[in-house]
C-alpha atoms as a PDB file:
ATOM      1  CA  UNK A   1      15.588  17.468 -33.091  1.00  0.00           C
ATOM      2  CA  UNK A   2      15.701  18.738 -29.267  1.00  0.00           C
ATOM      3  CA  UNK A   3      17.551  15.904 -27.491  1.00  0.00           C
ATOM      4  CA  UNK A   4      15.209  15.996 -24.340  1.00  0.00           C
ATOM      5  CA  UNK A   5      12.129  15.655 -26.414  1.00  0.00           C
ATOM      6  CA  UNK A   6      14.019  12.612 -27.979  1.00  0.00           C
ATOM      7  CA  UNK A   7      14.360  11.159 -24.644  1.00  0.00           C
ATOM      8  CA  UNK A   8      10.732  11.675 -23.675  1.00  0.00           C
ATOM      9  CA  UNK A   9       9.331   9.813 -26.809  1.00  0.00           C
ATOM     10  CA  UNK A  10      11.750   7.359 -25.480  1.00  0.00           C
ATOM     11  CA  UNK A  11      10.195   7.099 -21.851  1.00  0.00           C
ATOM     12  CA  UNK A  12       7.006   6.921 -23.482  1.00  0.00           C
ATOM     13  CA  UNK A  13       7.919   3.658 -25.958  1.00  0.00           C
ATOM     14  CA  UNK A  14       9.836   1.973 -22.911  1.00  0.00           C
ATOM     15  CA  UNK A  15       6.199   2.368 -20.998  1.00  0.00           C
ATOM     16  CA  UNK A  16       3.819   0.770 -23.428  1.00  0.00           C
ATOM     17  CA  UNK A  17       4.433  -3.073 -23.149  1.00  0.00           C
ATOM     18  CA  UNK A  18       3.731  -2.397 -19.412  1.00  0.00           C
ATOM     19  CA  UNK A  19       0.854  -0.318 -20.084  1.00  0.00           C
ATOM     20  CA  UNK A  20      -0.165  -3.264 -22.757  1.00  0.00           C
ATOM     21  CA  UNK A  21       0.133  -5.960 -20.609  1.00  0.00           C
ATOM     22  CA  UNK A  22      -1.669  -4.352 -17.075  1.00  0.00           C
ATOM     23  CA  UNK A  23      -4.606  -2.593 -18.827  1.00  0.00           C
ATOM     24  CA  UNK A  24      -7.678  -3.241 -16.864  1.00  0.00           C
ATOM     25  CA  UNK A  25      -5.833  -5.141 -14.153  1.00  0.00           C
ATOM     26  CA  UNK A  26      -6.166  -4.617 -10.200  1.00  0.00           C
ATOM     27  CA  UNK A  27      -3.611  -2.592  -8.841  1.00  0.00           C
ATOM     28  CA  UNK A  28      -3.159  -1.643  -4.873  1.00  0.00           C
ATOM     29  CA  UNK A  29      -1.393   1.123  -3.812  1.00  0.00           C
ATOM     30  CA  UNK A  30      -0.102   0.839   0.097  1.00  0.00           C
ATOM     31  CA  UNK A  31       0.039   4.866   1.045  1.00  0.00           C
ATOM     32  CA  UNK A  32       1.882   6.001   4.184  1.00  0.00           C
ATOM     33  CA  UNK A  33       4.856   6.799   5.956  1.00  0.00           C
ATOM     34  CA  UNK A  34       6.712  10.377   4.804  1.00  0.00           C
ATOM     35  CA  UNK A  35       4.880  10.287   1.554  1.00  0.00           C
ATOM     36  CA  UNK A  36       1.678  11.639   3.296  1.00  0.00           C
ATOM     37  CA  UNK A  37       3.364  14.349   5.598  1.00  0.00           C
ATOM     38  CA  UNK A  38       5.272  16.247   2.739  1.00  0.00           C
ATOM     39  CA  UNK A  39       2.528  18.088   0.582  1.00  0.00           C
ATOM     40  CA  UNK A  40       4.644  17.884  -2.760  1.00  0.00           C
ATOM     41  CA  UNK A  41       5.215  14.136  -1.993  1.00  0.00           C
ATOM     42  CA  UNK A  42       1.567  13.712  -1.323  1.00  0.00           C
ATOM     43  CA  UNK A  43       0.847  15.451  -4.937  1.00  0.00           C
ATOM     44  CA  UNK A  44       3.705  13.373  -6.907  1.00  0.00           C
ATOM     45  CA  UNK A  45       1.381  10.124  -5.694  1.00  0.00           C
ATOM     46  CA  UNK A  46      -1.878  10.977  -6.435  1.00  0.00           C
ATOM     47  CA  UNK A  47      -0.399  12.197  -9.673  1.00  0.00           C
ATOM     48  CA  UNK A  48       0.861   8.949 -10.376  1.00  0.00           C
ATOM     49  CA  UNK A  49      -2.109   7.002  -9.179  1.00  0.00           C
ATOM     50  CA  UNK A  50      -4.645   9.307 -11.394  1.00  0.00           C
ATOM     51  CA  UNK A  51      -1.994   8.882 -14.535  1.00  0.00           C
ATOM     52  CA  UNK A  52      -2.282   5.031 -13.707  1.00  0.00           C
ATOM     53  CA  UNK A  53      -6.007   5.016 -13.684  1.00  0.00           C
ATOM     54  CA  UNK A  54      -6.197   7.503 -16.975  1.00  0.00           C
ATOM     55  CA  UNK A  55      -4.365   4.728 -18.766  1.00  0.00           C
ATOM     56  CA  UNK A  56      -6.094   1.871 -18.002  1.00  0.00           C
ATOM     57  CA  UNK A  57      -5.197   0.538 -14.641  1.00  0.00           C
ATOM     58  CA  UNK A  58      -7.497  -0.019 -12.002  1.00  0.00           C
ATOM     59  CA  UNK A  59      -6.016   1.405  -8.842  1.00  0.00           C
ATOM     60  CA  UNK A  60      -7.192   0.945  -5.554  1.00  0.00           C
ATOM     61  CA  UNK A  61      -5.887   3.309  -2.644  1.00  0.00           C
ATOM     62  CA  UNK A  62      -5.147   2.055   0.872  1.00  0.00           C
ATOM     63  CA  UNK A  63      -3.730   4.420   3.188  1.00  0.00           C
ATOM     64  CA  UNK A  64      -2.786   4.839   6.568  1.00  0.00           C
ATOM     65  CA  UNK A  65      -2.713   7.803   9.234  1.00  0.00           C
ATOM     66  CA  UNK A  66      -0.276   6.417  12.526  1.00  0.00           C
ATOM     67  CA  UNK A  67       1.364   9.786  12.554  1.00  0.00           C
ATOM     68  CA  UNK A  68      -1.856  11.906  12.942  1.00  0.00           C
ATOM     69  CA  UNK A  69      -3.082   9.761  14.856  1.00  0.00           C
ATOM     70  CA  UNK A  70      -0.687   9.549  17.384  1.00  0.00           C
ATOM     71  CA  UNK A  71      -0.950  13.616  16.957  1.00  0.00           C
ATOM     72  CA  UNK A  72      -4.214  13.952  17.597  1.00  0.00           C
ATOM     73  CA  UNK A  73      -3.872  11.774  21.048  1.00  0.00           C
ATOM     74  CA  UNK A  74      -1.564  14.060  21.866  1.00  0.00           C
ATOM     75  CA  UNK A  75      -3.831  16.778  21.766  1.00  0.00           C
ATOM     76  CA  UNK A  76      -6.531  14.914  23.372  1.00  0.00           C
ATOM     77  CA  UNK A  77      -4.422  14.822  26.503  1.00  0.00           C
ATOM     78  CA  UNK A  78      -3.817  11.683  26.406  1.00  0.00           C
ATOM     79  CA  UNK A  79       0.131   9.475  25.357  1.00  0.00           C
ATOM     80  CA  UNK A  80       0.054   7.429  22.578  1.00  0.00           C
ATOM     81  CA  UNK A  81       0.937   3.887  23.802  1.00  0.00           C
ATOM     82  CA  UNK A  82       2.623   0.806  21.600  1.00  0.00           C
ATOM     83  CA  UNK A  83       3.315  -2.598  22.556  1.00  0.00           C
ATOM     84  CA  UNK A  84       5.548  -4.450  20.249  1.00  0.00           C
ATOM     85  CA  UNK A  85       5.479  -2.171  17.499  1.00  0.00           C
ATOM     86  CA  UNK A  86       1.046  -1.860  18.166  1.00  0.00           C
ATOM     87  CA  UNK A  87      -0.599   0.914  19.425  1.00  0.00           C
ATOM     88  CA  UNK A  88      -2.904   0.449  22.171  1.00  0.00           C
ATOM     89  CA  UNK A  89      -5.989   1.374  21.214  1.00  0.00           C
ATOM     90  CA  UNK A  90      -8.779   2.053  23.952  1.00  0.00           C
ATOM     91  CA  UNK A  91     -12.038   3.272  23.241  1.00  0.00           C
ATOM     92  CA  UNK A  92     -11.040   7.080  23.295  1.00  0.00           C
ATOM     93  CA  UNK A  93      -7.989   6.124  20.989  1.00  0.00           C
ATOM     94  CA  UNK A  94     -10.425   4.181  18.635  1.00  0.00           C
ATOM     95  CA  UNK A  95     -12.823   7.381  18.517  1.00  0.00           C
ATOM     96  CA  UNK A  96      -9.714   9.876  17.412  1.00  0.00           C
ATOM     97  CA  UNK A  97      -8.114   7.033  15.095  1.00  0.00           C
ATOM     98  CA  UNK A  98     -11.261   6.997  13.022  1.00  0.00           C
ATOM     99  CA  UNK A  99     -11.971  10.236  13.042  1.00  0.00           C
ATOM    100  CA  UNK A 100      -8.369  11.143  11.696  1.00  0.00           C
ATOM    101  CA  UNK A 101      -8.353   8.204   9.551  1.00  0.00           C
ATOM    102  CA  UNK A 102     -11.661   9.731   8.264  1.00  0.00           C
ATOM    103  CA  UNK A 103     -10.058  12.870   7.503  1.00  0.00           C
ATOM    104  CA  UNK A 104      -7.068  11.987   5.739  1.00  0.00           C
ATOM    105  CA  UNK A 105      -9.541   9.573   3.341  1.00  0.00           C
ATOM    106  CA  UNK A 106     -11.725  12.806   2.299  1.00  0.00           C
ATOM    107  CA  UNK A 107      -8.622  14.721   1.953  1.00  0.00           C
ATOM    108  CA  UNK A 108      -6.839  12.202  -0.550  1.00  0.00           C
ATOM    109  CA  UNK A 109     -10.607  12.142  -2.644  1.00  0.00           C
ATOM    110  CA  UNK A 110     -10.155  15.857  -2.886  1.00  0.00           C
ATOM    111  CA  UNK A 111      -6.762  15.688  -4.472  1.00  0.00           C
ATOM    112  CA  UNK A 112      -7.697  12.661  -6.909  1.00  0.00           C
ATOM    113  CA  UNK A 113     -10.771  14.611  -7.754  1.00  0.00           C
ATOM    114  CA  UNK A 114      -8.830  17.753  -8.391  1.00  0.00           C
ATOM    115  CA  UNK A 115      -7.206  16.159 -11.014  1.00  0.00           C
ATOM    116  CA  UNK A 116     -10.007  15.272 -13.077  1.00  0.00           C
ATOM    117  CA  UNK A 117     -10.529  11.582 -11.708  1.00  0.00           C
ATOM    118  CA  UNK A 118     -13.903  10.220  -9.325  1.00  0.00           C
ATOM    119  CA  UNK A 119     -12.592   9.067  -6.401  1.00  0.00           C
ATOM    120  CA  UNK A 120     -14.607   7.301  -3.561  1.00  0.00           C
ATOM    121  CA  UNK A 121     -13.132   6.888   0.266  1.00  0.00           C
ATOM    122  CA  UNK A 122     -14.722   4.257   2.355  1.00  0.00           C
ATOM    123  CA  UNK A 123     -13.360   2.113   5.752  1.00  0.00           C
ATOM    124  CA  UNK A 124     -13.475  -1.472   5.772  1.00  0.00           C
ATOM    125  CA  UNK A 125     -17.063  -0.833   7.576  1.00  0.00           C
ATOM    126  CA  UNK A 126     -18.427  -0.619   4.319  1.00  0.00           C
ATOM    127  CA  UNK A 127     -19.800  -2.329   2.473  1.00  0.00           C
ATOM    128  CA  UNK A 128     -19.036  -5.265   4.975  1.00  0.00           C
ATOM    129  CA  UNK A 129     -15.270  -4.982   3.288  1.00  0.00           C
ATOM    130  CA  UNK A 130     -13.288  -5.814   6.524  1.00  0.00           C
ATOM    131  CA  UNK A 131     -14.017  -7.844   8.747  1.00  0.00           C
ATOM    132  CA  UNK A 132     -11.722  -8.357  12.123  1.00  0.00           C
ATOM    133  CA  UNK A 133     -11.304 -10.910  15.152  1.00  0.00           C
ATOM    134  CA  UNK A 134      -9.481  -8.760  18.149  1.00  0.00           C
ATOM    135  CA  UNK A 135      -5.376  -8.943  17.506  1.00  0.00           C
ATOM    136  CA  UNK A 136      -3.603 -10.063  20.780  1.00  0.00           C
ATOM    137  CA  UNK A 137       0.238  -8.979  20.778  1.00  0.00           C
ATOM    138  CA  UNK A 138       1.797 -11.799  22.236  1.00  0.00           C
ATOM    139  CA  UNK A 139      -1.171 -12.716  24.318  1.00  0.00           C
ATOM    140  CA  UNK A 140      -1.849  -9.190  25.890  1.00  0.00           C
ATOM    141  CA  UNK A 141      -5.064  -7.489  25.100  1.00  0.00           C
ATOM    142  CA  UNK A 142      -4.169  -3.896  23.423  1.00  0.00           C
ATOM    143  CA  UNK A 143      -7.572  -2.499  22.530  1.00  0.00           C
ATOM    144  CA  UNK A 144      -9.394  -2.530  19.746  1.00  0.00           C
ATOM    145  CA  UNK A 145      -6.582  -3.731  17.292  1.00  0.00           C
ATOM    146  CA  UNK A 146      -8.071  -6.051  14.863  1.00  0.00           C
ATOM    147  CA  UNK A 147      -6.496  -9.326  12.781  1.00  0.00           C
ATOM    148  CA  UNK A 148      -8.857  -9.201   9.523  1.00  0.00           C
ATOM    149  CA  UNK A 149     -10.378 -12.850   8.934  1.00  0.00           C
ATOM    150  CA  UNK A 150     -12.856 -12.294   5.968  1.00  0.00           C
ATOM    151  CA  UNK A 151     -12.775  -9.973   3.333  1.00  0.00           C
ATOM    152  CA  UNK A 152     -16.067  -8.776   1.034  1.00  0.00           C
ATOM    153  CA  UNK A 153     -14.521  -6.943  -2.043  1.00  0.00           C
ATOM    154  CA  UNK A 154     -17.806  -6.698  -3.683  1.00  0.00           C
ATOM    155  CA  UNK A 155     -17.815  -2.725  -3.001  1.00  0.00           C
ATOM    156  CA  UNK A 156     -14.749  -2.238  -4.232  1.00  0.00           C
ATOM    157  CA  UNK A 157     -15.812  -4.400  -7.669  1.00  0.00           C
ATOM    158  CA  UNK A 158     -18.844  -2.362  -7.772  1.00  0.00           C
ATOM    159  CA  UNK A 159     -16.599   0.621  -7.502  1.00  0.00           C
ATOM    160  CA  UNK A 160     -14.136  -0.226  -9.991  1.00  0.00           C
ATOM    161  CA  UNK A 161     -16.903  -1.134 -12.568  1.00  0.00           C
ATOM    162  CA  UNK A 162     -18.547   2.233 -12.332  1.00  0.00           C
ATOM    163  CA  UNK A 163     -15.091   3.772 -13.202  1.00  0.00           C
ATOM    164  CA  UNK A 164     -14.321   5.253  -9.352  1.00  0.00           C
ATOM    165  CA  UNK A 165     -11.034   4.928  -7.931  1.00  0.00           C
ATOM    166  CA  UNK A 166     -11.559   3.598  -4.397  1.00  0.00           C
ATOM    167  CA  UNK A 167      -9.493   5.263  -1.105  1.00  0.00           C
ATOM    168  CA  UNK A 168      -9.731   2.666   1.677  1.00  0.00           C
ATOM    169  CA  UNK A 169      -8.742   3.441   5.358  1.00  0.00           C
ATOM    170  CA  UNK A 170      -7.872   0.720   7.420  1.00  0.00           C
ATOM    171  CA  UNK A 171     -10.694   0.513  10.093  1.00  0.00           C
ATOM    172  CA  UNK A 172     -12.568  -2.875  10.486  1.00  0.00           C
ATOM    173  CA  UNK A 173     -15.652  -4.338  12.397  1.00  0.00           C
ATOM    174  CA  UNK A 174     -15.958  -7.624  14.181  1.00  0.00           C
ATOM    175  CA  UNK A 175     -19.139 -10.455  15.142  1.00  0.00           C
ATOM    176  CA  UNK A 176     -20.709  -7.356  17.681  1.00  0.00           C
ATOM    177  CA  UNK A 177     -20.453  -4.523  14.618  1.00  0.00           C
ATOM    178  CA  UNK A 178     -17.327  -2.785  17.420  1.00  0.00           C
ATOM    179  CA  UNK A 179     -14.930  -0.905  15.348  1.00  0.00           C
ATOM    180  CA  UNK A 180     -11.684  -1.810  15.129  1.00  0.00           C
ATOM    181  CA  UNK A 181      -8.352  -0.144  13.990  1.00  0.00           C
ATOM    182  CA  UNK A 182      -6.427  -1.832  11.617  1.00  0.00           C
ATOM    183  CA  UNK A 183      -2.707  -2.299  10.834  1.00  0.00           C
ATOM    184  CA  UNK A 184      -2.464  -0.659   6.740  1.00  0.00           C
ATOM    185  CA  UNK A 185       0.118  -2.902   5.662  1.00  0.00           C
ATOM    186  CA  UNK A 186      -2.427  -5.689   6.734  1.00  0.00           C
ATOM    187  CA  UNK A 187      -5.201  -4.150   4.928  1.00  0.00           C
ATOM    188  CA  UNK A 188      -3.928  -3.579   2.043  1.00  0.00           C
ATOM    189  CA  UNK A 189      -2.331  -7.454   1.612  1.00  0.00           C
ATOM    190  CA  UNK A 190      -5.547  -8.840   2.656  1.00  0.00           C
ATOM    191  CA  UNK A 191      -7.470  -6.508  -0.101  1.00  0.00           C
ATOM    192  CA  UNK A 192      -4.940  -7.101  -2.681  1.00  0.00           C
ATOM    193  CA  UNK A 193      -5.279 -11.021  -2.371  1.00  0.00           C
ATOM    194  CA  UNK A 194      -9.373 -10.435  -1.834  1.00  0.00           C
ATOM    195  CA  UNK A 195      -9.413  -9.033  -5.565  1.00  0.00           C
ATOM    196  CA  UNK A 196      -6.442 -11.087  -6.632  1.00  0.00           C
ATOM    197  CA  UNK A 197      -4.576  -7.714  -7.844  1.00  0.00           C
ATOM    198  CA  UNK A 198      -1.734  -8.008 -10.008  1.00  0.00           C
ATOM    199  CA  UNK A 199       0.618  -5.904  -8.140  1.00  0.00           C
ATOM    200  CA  UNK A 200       0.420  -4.592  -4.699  1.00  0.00           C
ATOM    201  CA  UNK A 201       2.724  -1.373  -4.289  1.00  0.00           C
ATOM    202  CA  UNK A 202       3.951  -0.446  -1.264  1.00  0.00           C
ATOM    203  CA  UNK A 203       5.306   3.530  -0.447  1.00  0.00           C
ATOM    204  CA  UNK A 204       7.437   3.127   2.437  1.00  0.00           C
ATOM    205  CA  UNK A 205      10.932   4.727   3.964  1.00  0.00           C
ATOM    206  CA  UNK A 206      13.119   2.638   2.656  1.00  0.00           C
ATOM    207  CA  UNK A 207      14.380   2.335  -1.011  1.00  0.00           C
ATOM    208  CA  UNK A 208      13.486  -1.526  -0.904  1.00  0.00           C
ATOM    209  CA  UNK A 209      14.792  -4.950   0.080  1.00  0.00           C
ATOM    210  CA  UNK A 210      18.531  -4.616   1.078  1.00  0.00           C
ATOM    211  CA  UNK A 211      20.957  -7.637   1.110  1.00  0.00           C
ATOM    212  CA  UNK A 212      22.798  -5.555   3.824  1.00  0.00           C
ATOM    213  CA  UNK A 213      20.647  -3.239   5.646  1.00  0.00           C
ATOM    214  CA  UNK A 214      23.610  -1.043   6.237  1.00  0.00           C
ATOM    215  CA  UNK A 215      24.723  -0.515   2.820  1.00  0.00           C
ATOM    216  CA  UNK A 216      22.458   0.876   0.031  1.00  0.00           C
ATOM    217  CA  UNK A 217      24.291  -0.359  -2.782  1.00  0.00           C
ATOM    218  CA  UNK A 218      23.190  -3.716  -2.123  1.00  0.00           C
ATOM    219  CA  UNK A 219      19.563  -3.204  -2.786  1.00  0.00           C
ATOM    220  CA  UNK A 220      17.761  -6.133  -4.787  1.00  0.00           C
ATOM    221  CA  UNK A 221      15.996  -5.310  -7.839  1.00  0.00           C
ATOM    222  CA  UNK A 222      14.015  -8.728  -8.146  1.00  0.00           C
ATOM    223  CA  UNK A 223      12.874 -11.578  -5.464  1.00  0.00           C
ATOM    224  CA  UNK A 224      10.927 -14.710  -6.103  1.00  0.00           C
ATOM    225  CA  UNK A 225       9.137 -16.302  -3.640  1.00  0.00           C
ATOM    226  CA  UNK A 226      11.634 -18.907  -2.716  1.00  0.00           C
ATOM    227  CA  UNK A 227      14.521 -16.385  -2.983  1.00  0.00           C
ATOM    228  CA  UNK A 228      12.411 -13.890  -0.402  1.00  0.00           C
ATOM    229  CA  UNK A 229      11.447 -17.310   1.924  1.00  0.00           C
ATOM    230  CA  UNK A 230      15.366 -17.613   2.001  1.00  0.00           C
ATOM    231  CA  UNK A 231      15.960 -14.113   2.551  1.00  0.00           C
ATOM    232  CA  UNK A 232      13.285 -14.080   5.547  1.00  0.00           C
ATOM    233  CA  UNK A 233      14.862 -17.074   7.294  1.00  0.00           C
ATOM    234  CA  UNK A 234      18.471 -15.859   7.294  1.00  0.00           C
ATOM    235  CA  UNK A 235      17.992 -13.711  10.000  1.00  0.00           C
ATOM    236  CA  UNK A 236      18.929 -10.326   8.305  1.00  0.00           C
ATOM    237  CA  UNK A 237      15.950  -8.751   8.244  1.00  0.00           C
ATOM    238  CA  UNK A 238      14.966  -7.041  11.560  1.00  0.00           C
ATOM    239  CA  UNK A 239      12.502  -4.371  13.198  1.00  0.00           C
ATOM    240  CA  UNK A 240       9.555  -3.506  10.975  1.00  0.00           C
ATOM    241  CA  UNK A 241      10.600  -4.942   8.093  1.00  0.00           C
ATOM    242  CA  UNK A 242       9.988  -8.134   8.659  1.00  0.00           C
ATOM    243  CA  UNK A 243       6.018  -8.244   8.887  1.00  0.00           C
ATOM    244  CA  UNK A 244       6.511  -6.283   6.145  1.00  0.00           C
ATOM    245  CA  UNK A 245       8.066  -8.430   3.919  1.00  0.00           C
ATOM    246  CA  UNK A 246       5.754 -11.353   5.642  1.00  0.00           C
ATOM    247  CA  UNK A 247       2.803  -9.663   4.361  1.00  0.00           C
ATOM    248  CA  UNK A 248       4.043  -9.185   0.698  1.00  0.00           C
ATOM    249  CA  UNK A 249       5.438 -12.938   0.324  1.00  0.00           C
ATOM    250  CA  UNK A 250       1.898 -14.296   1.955  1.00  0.00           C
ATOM    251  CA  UNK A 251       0.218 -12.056  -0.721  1.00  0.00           C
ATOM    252  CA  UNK A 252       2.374 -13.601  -3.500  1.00  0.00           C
ATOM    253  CA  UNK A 253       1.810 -16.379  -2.464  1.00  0.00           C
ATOM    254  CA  UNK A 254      -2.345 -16.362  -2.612  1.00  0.00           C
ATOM    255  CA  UNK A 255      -2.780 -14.731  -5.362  1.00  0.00           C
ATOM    256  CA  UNK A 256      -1.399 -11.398  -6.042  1.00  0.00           C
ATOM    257  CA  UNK A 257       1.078 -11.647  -9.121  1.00  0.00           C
ATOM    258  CA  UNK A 258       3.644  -8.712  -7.681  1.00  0.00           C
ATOM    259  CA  UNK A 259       4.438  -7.270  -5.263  1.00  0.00           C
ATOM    260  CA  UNK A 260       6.400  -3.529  -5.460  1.00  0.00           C
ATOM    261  CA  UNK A 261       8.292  -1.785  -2.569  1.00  0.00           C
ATOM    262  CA  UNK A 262       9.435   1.263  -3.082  1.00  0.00           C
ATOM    263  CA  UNK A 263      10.760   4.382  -1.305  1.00  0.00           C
ATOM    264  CA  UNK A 264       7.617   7.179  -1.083  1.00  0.00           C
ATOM    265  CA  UNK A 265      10.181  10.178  -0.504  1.00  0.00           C
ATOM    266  CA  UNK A 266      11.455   9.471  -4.467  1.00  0.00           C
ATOM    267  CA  UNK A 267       8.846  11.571  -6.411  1.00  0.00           C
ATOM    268  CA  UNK A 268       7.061   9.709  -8.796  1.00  0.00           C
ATOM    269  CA  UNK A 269       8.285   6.334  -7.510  1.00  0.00           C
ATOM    270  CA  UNK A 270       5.436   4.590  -8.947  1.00  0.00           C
ATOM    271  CA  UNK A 271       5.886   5.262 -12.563  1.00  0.00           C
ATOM    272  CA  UNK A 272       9.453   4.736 -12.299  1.00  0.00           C
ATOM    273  CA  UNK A 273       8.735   1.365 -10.799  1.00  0.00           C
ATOM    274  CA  UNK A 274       5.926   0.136 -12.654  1.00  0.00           C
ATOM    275  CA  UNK A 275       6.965   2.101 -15.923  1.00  0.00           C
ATOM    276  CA  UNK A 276      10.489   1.667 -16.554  1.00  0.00           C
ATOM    277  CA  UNK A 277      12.894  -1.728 -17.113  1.00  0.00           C
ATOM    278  CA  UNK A 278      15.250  -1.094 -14.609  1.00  0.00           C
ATOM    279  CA  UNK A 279      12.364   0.310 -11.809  1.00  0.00           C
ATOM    280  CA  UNK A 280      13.375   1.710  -8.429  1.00  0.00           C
ATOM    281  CA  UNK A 281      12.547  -0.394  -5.866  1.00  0.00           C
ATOM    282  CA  UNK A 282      12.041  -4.818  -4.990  1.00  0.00           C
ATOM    283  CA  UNK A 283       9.892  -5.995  -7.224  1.00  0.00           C
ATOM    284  CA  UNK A 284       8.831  -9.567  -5.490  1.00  0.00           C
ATOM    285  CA  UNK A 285       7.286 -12.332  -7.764  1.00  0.00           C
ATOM    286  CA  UNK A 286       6.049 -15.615  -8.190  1.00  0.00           C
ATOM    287  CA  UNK A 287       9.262 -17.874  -8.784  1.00  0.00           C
ATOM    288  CA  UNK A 288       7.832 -18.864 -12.748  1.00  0.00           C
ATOM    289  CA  UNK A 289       7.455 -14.994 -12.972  1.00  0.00           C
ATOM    290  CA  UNK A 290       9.886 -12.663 -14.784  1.00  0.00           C
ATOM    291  CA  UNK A 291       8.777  -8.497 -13.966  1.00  0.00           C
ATOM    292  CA  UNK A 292      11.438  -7.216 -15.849  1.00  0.00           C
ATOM    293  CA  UNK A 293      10.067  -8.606 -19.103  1.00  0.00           C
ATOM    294  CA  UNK A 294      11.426  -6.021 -21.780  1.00  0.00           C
ATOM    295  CA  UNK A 295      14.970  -5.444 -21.627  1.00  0.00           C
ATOM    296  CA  UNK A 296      16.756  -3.172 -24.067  1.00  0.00           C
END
C-alpha cells in the first residue's frame, strides 16, 4: 500500500486520544501578528479553527488588528503614537480602532462561514462581555486604553450552545458606557479564564518560549507553572514577551488548563500543536499536568 497514505492513517490515529479527551471543551484561539497580514496564513487558521470545531471542540476566536490600525491613522492624517509598548488612543484613534477592528471581525466570519461553519463576531460591548477601568502606563493617561475588571461570558455560552463559533475583537466599555480599546493578548486571557477554557492558543512571531532568545534550538516544548514562574524571574525574558508570558501563567493559574504558544507564520500550527505528540510550540501547564500524554 502507498506509503504516504500509510502515513496519513497514521496522523489520523496519533490525533484521536486528543480529539477524545478535548471533545466539547472550551478552546481560545489568540489571532494576530503576521498570521492576519498573509492571506494564505490567514486561510491555514481558519482552516484549522473550522476543522477544530467540526470535530468537537468549541473554539472561540479573539483577534486583534494593531497593524491596520496603526494604517488606517496613517491615512487619517494623523501618527500613530505608543508609550511603553501602548498606543495612545484619543478619541479620533478610538473611532478608526473600532471601526478597523470592526472590519477585520466581519472579514474573519466570512472566511469561517465560507467553509461551511456559523460564525458570529461581536466586541466586548456585547453582550456586556468586557468590561474596562481606564489603563494608566506608568501613571500617564494614554487615551482610551482599557484594563478589563469584569468579564460576562454569558454571550459567548449562549453562542457556543447554539453551535456558533464566536469572533471577539478586543474593544471594551467602562461605568459611563465610553468605549475603550483593548490590548488582545489581555482579552483573550481574561475570556479564556471567564469560561475556564482548557487551552488558550496563542499565534504569535515567535516559535515559542526560548531558553536563549538568541538561539532557536533551545526552544522548550513543555513549562509548568513553577518552571515558567522561574523562567519569568531570571531575567531572560525581555521586550514583549514578558506580558506575554505574564498573561498565559496568570491564566494557568485561574483556571485555564493550557496554555499553547505557537509561531502563526508555520501553516497549520494549530493542528500540529494540539494534534500531534511532539507539537510545535510551549505548551504551558499546571505543574500536576502532563500535555504530552501519549507518547509512542
Amino acid at each position: 500500500m502507498d506509503e504516504q497514505i500509510m502515513m496519513k492513517a497514521q496522523t489520523l490515529i496519533e490525533a484521536l486520544p486528543y480529539i477524545q479527551r478535548f471533545n466539547r471543551k472550551i478552546i481560545v484561539i489568540k489571532y494576530g501578528g503576521s498570521a492576519m497580514m498573509d492571506e494564505k496564513l490567514k486561510m491555514s487558521v481558519i482552516q484549522d479553527v473550522v476543522l477544530l470545531k467540526l470535530v468537537g471542540f468549541k473554539p472561540i476566536i479573539v483577534h486583534g488588528g494593531g497593524k491596520d490600525i496603526s494604517k488606517w491613522v496613517q491615512k487619517s492624517g494623523m501618527e500613530p503614537r505608543f508609550v511603553n509598548g501602548l498606543r495612545v488612543t484619543d478619541e479620533p484613534t478610538m473611532e478608526i480602532a473600532e471601526m478597523v477592528l470592526n472590519r477585520v471581525n466581519k472579514s474573519l466570519v466570512n472566511l469561517v462561514q465560507e467553509l461551511g461553519v456559523l460564525g458570529v463576531g461581536i466586541s466586548g460591548k456585547d453582550g456586556g462581555l468586557l468590561h474596562v477601568q481606564k489603563k494608566l502606563s506608568c501613571g500617564q493617561d494614554i487615551g482610551f486604553v482599557g484594563d478589563i475588571d469584569r468579564v460576562n461570558p454569558k454571550i459567548l455560552y449562549d453562542l457556543l450552545e447554539k453551535d456558533f463559533l464566536p469572533i471577539v475583537c478586543p474593544i471594551g466599555y467602562d461605568d459611563h458606557f465610553n468605549t475603550y480599546n483593548i490590548n488582545a493578548d489581555d482579552a483573550a486571557c481574561a475570556i479564556a479564564r471567564a469560561v475556564k477554557a482548557e487551552k488558550l492558543a496563542f499565534l504569535t512571531d515567535v516559535e515559542g518560549v526560548y531558553e536563549d532568545p538568541n538561539d532557536p534550538s533551545t526552544l522548550i516544548s513543555e513549562l509548568n507553572t513553577a518552571q515558567m514562574q522561574e523562567f519569568l524571574d531570571s531575567g531572560h525574558v525581555g521586550g514583549g514577551m514578558l506580558p506575554k508570558l505574564q498573561n498565559c501563567l496568570d491564566a494557568v493559574e485561574n483556571g485555564v488548563k493550557r496554555v499553547h504558544i505557537m509561531d502563526g507564520r508555520l501553516p497549520h500550527c494549530l493542528l500540529l500543536e494540539i494534534f500531534t505528540n511532539k507539537g510545535v510550540g510551549t505548551a504551558i501547564i499546571h505543574n500536576e499536568d502532563s500535555e504530552r500524554f501519549y507518547q509512542g
